[in-house]
N, C-alpha and C. Protein backbone atom coordinates (compact mmCIF):
# COMPACT_ATOMS: atom_id res chain seq x y z
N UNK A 1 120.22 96.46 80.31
CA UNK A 1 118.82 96.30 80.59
C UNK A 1 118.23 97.63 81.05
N UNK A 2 116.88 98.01 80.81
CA UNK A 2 116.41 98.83 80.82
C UNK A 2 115.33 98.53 81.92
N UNK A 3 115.57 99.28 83.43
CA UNK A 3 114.48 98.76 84.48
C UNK A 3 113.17 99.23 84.12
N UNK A 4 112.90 100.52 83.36
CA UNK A 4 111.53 100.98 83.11
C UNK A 4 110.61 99.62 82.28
N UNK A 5 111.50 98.59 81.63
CA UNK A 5 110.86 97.11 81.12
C UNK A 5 110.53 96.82 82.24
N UNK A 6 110.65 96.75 83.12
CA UNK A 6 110.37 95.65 84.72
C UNK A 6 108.73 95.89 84.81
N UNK A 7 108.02 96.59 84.98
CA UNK A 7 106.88 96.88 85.39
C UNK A 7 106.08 96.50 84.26
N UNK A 8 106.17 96.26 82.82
CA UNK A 8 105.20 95.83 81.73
C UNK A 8 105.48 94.90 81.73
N UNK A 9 106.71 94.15 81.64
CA UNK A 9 107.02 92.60 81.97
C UNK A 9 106.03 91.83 82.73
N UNK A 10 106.05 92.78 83.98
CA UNK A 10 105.57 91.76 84.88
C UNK A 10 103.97 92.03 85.22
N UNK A 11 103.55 92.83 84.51
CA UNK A 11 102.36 93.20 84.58
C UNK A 11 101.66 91.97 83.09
N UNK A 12 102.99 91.85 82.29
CA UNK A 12 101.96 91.26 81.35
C UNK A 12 102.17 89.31 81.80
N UNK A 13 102.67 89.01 82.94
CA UNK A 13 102.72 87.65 83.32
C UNK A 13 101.94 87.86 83.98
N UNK A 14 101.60 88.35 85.06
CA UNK A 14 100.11 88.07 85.72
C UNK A 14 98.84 88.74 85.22
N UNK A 15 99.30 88.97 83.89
CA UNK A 15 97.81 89.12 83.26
C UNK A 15 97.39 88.06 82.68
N UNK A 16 98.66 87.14 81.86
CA UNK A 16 98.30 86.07 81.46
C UNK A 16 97.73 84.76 82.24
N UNK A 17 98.43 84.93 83.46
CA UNK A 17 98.69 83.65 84.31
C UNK A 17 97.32 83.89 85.13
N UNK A 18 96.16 85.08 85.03
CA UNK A 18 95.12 85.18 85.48
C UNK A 18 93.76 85.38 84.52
N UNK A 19 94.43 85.16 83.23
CA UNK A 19 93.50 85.61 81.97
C UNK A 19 92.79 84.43 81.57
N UNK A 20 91.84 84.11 80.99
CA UNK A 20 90.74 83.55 80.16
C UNK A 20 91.88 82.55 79.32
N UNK A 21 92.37 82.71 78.90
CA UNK A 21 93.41 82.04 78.17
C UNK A 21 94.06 81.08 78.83
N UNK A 22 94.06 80.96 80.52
CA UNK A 22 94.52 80.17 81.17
C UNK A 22 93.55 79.04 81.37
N UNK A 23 93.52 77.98 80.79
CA UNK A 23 92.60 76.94 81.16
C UNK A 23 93.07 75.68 81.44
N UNK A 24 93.01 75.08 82.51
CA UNK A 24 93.65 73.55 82.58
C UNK A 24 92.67 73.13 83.16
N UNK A 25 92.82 71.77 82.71
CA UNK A 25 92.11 70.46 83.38
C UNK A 25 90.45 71.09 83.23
N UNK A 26 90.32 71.59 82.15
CA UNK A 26 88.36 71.61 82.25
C UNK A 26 87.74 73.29 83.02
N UNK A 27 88.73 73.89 83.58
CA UNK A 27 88.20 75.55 84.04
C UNK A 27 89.78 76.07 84.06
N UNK A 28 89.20 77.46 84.16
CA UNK A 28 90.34 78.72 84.45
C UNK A 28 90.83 78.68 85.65
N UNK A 29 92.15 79.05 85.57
CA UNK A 29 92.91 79.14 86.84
C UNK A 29 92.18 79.83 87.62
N UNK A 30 92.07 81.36 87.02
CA UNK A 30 92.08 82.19 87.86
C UNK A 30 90.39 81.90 88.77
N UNK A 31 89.75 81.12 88.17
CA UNK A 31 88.56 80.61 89.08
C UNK A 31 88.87 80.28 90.53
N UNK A 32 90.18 79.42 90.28
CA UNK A 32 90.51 78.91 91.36
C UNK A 32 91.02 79.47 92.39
N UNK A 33 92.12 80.66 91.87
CA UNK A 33 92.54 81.77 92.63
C UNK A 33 91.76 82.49 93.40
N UNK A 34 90.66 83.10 92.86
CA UNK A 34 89.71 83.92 92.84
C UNK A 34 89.05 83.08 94.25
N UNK A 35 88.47 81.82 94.27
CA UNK A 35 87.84 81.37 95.32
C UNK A 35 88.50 80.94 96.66
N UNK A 36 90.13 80.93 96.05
CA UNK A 36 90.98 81.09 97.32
C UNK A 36 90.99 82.25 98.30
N UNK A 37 91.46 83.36 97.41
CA UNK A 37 91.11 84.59 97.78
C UNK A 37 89.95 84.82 98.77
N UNK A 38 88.93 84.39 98.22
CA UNK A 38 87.69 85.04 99.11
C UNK A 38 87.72 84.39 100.31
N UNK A 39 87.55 82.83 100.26
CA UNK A 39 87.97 81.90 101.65
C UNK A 39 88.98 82.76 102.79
N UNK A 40 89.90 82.92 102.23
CA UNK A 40 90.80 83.74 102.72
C UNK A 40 90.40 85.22 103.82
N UNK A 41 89.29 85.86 103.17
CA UNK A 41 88.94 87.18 103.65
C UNK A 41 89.73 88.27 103.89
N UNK A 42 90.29 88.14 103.30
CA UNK A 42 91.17 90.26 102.62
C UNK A 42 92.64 89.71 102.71
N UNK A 43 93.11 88.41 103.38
CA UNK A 43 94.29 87.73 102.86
C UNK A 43 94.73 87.82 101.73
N UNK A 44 96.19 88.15 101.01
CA UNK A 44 96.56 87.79 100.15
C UNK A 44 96.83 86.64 99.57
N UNK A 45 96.22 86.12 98.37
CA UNK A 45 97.27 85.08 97.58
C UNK A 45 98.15 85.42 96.85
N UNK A 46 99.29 84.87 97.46
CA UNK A 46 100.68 85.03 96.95
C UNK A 46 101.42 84.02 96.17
N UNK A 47 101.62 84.43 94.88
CA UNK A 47 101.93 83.26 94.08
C UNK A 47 103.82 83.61 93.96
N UNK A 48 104.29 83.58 94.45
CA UNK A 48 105.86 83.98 94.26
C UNK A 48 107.07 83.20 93.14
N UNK A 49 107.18 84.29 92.40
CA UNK A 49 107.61 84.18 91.04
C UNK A 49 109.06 83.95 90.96
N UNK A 50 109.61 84.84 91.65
CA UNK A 50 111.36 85.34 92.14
C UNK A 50 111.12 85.24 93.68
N UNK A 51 111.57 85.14 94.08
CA UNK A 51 112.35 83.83 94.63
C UNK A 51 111.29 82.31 94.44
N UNK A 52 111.55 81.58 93.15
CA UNK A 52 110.30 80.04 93.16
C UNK A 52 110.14 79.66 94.05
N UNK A 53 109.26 79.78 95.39
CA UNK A 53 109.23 78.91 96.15
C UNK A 53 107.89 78.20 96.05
N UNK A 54 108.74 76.85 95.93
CA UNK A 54 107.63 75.16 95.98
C UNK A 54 107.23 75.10 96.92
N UNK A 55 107.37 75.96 98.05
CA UNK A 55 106.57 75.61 99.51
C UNK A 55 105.10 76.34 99.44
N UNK A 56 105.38 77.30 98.66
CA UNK A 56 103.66 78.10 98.73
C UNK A 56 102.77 77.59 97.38
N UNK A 57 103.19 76.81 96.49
CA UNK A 57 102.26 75.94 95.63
C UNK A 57 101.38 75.02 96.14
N UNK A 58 101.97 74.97 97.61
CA UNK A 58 101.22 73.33 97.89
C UNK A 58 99.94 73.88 98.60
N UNK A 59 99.73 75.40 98.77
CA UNK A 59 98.48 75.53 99.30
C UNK A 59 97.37 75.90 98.24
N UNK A 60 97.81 75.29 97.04
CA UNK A 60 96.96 76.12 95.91
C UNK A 60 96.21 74.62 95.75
N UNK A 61 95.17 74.74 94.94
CA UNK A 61 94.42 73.64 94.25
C UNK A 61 95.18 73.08 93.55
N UNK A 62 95.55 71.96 92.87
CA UNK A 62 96.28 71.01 92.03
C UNK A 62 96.20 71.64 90.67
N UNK A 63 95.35 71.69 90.38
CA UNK A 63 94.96 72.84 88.94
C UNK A 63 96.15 74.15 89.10
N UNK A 64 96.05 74.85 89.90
CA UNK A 64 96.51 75.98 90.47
C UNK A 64 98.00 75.43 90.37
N UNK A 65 98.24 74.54 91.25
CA UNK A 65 99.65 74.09 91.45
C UNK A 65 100.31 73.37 89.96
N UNK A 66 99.43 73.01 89.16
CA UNK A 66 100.45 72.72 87.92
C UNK A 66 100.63 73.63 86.84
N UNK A 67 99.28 74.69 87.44
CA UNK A 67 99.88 76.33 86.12
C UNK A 67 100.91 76.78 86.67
N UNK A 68 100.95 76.92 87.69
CA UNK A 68 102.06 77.74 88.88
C UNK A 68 103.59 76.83 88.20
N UNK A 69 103.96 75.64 88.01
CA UNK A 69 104.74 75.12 87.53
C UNK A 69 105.32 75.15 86.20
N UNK A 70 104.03 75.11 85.62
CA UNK A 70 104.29 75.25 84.13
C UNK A 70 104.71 76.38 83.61
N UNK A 71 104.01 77.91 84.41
CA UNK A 71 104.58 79.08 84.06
C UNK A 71 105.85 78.94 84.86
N UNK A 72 106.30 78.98 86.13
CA UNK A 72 107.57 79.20 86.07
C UNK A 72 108.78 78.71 85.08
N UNK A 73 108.40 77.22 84.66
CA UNK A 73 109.51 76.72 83.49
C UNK A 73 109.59 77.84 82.84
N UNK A 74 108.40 78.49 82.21
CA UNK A 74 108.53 79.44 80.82
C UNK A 74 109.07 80.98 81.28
N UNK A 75 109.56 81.05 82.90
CA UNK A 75 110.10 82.37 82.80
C UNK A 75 110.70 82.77 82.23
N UNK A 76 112.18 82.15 82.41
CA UNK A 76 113.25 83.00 81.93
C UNK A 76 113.13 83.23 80.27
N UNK A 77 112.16 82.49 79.58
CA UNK A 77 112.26 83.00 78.33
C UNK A 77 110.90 84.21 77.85
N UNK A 78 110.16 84.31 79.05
CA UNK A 78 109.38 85.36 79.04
C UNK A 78 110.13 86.60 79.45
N UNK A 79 111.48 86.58 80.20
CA UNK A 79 111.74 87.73 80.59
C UNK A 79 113.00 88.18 79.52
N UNK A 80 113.11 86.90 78.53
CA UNK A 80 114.24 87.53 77.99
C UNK A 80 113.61 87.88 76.61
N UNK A 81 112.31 87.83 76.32
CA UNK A 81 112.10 88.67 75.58
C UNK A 81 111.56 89.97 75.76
N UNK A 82 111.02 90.17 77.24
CA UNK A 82 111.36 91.47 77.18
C UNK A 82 112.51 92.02 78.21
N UNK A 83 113.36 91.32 77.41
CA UNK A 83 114.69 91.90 77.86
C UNK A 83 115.13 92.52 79.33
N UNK A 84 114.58 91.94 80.27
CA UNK A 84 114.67 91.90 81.95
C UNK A 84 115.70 90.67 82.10
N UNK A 85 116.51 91.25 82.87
CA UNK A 85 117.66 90.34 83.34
C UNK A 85 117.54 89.87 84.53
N UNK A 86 116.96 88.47 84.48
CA UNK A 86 116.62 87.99 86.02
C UNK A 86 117.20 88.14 87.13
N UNK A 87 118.55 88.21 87.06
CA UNK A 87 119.28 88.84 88.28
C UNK A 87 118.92 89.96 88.68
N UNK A 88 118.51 90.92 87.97
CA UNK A 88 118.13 92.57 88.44
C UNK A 88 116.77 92.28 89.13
N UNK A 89 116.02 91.10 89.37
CA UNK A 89 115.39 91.10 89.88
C UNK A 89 115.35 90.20 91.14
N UNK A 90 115.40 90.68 92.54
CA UNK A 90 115.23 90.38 93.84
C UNK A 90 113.63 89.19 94.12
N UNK A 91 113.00 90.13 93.51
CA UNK A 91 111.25 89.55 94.15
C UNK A 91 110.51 89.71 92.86
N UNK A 92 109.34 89.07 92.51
CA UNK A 92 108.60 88.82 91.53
C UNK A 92 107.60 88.19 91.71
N UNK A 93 106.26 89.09 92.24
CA UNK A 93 105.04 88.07 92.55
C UNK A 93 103.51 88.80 92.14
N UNK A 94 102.98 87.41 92.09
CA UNK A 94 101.40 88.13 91.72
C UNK A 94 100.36 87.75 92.85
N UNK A 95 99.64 89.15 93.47
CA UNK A 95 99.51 89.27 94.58
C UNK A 95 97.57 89.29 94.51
N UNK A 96 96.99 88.12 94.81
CA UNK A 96 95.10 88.31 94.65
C UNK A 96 94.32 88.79 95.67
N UNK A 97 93.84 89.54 95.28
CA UNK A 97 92.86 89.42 97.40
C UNK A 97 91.57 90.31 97.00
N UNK A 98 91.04 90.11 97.95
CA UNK A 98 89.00 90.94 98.04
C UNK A 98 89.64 92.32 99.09
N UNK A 99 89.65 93.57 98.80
CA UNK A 99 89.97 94.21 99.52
C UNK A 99 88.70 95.00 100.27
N UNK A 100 88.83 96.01 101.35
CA UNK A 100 87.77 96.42 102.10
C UNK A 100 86.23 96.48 101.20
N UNK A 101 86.53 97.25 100.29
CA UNK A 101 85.47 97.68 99.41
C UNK A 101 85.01 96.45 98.20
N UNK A 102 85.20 94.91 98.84
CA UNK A 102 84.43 94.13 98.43
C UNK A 102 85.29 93.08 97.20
N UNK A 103 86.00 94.31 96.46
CA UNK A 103 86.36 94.31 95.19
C UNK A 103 87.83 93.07 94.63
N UNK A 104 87.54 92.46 93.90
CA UNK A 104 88.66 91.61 94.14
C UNK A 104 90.01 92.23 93.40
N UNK A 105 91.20 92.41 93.60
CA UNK A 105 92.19 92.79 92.91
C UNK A 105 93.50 91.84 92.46
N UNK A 106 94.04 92.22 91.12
CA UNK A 106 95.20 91.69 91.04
C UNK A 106 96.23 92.42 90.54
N UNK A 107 97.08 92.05 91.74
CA UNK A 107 98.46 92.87 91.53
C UNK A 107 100.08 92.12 91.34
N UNK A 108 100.80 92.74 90.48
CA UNK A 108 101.89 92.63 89.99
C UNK A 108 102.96 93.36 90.78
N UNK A 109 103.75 92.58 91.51
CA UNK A 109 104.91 93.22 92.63
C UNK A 109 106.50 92.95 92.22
N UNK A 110 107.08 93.89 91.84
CA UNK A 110 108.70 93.74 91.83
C UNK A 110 109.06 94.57 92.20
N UNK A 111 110.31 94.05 93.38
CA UNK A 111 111.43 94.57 93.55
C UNK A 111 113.28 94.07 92.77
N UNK A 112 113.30 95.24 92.58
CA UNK A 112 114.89 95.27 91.36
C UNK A 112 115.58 95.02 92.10
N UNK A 113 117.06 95.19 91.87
CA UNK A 113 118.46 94.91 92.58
C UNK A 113 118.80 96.25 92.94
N UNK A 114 118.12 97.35 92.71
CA UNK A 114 118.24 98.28 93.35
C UNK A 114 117.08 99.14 94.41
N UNK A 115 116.78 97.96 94.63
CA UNK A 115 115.57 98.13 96.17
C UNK A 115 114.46 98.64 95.43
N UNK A 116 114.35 99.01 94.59
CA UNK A 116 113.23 99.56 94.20
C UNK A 116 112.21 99.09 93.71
N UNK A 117 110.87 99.42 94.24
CA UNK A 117 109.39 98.24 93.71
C UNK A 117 108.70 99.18 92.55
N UNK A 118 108.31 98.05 92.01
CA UNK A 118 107.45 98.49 90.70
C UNK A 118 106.06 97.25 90.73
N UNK A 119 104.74 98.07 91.01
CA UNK A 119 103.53 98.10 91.10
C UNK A 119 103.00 98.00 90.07
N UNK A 120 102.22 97.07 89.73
CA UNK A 120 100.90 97.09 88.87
C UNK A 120 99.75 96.29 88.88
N UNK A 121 98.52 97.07 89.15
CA UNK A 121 97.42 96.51 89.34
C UNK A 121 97.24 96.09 87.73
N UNK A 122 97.12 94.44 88.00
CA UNK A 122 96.42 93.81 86.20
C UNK A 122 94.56 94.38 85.85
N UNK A 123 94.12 94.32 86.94
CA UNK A 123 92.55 94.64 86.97
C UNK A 123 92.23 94.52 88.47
N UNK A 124 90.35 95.29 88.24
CA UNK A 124 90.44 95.16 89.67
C UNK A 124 88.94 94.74 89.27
C-alpha cells in the first residue's frame, strides 16, 4: 500500500458523504450537518469513520444517522479501491464546523499506523 493514497481517499469520502449527491429522505445530508454545526458555535461535528463509533451517530438527526450507517457499510470497499489498507489506518474522520471568520469548513482527518496525519480541507 501506498500511504501518499491515504489523503485522496479520504478526501474523496467526505466529499461525497457532504456532496449534493447525498440525498435521503426528501433533503441533503449535508443540510443537516451544516445546521448542526452552526447550533454548535465553532464546535466540531465529528462524524468518526475509523474507529465506527455508534455512540456519536446518535447525536446526529435520523437522516444524518442513517447516511452515517449506510456509508460506513460501503467502506471497506471504498478503500479497497483505492487501495488503502484499513489496518494502516488508526483514525478516519470528517470534521464540520463555522470557524472564527464565520466560514463554514469541511475537513478530512487521518491518522496512519505510523502516527502520521494527513489533512484535507473538502471546501470551505
Amino acid at each position: 500500500m501506498k500511504y501518499k493514497l491515504i489523503r485522496s481517499m479520504a478526501h474523496n469520502w467526505s466529499h461525497s458523504f457532504m456532496s449534493e449527491m447525498n440525498y435521503v429522505d426528501g433533503a441533503f445530508v449535508y443540510e443537516d450537518v451544516y445546521r448542526l454545526a452552526r447550533e454548535r458555535r465553532g464546535e466540531k461535528v465529528i462524524i468518526n469513520w475509523i474507529p465506527a463509533d455508534g455512540e456519536d451517530s446518535r447525536e446526529f438527526p435520523p437522516r444524518v444517522q442513517k447516511c452515517v450507517d449506510a456509508y460506513r457499510a460501503g467502506l471497506a470497499e471504498h478503500l479497497r479501491r483505492h487501495h488503502v489498507d484499513a489496518s494502516a489506518l488508526k483514525v478516519f474522520r470528517t470534521e464540520v464546523y463555522v470557524a472564527e471568520n464565520f466560514r463554514m469548513y469541511v475537513r478530512t482527518f487521518v491518522v496512519d499506523d505510523r502516527d502520521k496525519e494527513h489533512v484535507a480541507f473538502v471546501w470551505s
